[in-house]
Protein backbone atom coordinates (compact mmCIF):
# COMPACT_ATOMS: atom_id res chain seq x y z
CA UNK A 1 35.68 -8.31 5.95
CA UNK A 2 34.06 -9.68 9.03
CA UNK A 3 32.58 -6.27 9.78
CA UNK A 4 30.97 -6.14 5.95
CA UNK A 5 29.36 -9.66 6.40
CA UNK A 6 28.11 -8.96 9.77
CA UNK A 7 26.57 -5.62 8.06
CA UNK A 8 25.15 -7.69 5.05
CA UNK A 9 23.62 -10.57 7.38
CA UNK A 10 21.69 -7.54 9.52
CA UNK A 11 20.59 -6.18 6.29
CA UNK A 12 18.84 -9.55 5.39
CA UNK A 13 17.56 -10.35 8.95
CA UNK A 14 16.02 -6.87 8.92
CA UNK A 15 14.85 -7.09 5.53
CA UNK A 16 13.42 -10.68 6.57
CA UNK A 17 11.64 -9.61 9.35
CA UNK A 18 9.83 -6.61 7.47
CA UNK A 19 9.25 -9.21 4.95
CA UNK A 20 7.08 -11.28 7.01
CA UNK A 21 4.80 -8.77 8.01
CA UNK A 22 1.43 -9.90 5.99
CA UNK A 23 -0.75 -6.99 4.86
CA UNK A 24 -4.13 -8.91 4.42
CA UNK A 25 -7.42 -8.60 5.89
CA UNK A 26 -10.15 -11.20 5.08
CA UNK A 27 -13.39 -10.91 4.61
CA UNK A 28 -15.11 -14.08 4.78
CA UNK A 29 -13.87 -15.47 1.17
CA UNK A 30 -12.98 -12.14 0.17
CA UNK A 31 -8.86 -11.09 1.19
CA UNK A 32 -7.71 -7.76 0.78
CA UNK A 33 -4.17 -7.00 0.35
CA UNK A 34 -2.71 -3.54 0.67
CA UNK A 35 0.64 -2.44 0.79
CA UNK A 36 2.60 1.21 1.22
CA UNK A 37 5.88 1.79 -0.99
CA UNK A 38 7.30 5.59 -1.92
CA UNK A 39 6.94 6.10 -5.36
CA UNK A 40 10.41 5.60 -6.13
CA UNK A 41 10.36 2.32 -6.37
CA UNK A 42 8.27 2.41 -9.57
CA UNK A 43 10.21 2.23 -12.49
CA UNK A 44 9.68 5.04 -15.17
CA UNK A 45 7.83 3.28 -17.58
CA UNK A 46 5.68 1.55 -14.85
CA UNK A 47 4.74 5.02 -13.04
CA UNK A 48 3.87 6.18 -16.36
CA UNK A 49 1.55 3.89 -17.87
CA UNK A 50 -0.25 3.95 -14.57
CA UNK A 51 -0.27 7.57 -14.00
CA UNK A 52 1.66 7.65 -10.73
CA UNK A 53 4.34 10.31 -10.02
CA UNK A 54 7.65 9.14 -9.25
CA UNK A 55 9.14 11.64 -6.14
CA UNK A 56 10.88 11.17 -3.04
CA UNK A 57 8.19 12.46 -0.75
CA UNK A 58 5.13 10.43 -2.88
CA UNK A 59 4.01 7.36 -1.49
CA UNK A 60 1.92 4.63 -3.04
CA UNK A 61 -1.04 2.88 -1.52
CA UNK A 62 -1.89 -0.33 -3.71
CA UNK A 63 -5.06 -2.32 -2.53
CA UNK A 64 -6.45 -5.22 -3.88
CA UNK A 65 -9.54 -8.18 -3.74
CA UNK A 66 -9.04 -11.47 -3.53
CA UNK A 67 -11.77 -14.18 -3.32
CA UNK A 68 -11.05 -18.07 -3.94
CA UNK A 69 -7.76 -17.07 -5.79
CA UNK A 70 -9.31 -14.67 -8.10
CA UNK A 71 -8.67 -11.11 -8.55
CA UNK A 72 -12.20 -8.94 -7.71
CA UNK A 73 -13.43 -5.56 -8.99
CA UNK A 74 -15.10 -3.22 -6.39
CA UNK A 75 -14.47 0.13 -5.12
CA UNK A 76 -11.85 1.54 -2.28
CA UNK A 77 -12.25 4.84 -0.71
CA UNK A 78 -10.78 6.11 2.15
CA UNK A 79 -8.86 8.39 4.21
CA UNK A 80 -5.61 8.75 6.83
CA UNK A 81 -5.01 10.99 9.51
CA UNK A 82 -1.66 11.92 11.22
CA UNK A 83 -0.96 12.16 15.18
CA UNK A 84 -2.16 15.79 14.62
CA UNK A 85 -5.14 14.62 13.09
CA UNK A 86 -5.58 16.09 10.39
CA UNK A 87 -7.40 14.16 7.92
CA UNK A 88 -6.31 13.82 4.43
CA UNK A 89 -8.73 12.15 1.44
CA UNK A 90 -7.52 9.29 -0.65
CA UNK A 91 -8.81 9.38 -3.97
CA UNK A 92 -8.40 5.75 -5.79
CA UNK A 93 -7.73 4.67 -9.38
CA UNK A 94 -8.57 1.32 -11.03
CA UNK A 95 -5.98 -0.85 -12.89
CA UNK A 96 -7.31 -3.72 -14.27
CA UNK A 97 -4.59 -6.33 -15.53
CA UNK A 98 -7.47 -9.21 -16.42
CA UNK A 99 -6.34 -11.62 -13.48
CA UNK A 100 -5.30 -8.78 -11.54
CA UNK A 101 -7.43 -5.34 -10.41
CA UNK A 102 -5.35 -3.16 -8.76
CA UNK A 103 -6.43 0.41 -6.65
CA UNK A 104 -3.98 2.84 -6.39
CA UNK A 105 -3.65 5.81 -4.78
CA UNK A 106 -0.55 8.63 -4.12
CA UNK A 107 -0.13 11.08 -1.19
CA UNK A 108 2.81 13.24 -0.15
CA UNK A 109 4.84 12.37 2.69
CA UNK A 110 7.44 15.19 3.83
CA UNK A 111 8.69 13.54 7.29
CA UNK A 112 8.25 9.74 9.20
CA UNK A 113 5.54 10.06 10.95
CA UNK A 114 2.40 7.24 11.79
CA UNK A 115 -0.29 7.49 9.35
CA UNK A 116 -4.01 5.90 10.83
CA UNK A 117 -5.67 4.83 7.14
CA UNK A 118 -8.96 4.01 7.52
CA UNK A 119 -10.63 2.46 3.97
CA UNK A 120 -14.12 1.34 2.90
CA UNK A 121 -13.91 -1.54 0.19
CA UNK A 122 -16.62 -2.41 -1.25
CA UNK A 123 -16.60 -5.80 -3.43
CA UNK A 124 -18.05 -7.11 -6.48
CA UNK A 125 -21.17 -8.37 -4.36
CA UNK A 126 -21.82 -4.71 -3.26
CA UNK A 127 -21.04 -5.77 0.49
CA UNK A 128 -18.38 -2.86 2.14
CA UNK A 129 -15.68 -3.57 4.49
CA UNK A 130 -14.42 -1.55 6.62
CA UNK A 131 -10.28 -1.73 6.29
CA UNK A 132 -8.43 -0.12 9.53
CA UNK A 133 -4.62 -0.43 9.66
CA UNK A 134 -1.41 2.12 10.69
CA UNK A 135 1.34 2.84 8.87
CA UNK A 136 4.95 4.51 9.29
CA UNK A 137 6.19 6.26 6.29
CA UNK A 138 9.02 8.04 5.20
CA UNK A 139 10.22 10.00 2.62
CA UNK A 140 12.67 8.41 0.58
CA UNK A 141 16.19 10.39 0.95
């Protein structure tokens, strides 16, 4: 029993910790938030309606604008490369939600390996950003 609590609490800490990591960059007013998942985390229905497919070795890169609490439109283009550096194009989708805009895009993972994204956002006053950030991935197993 000890052993399974112990187990459970280093779940949480490690959980916590990964929790607190903030995936914002601002902009002057303007925040963007991005965050990686693997596509598995979608439900069904959700993948669906969004046209995402769900797979273990599909990850999901979800970007959006922020400025003084308000979701923004704009544009997000980019790329990643791997430590071989190879370079792989990211081609984005809108969702708009009303309060929310959303930019999604899917690539294939098929091992963990350190991704280098580098993205150009460009907001609703036409000004671009340049968005640089690294990211481990893994497939989901």
């Amino acid at each position: 029993m000890r052993y399974l609590l112990a187990l459970s609490l280093s779940f949480f800490m490690a959980f916590a910790a990964h929790a607190e990591v903030k995936r914002q960059q601002s902009y002057g007013e303007l925040d963007v938030h991005y965050n990686i998942f693997n596509s598995t985390f979608l439900q069904p229905d959700t993948a669906k309606a969004v046209g995402l497919n769900r797979s273990k070795n599909q990850a999901v890169l979800n970007v959006s604008m922020v400025k003084n609490g308000k979701g923004q439109k704009g544009a997000v283009s980019g790329s990643f490369k791997n430590l071989l550096g190879q370079t792989h194009v990211l081609t984005f989708k809108e969702i708009d939600e009303g309060d929310a805009v959303y930019y999604l895009t899917q690539f294939a993972i098929t091992s963990q390996e350190l991704l280098r994204f580098e993205l150009q956002v460009t907001d609703s006053d036409s000004k671009t950003h340049t968005l640089k950030f690294n990211q481990e991935v893994f497939p989901d197993l």
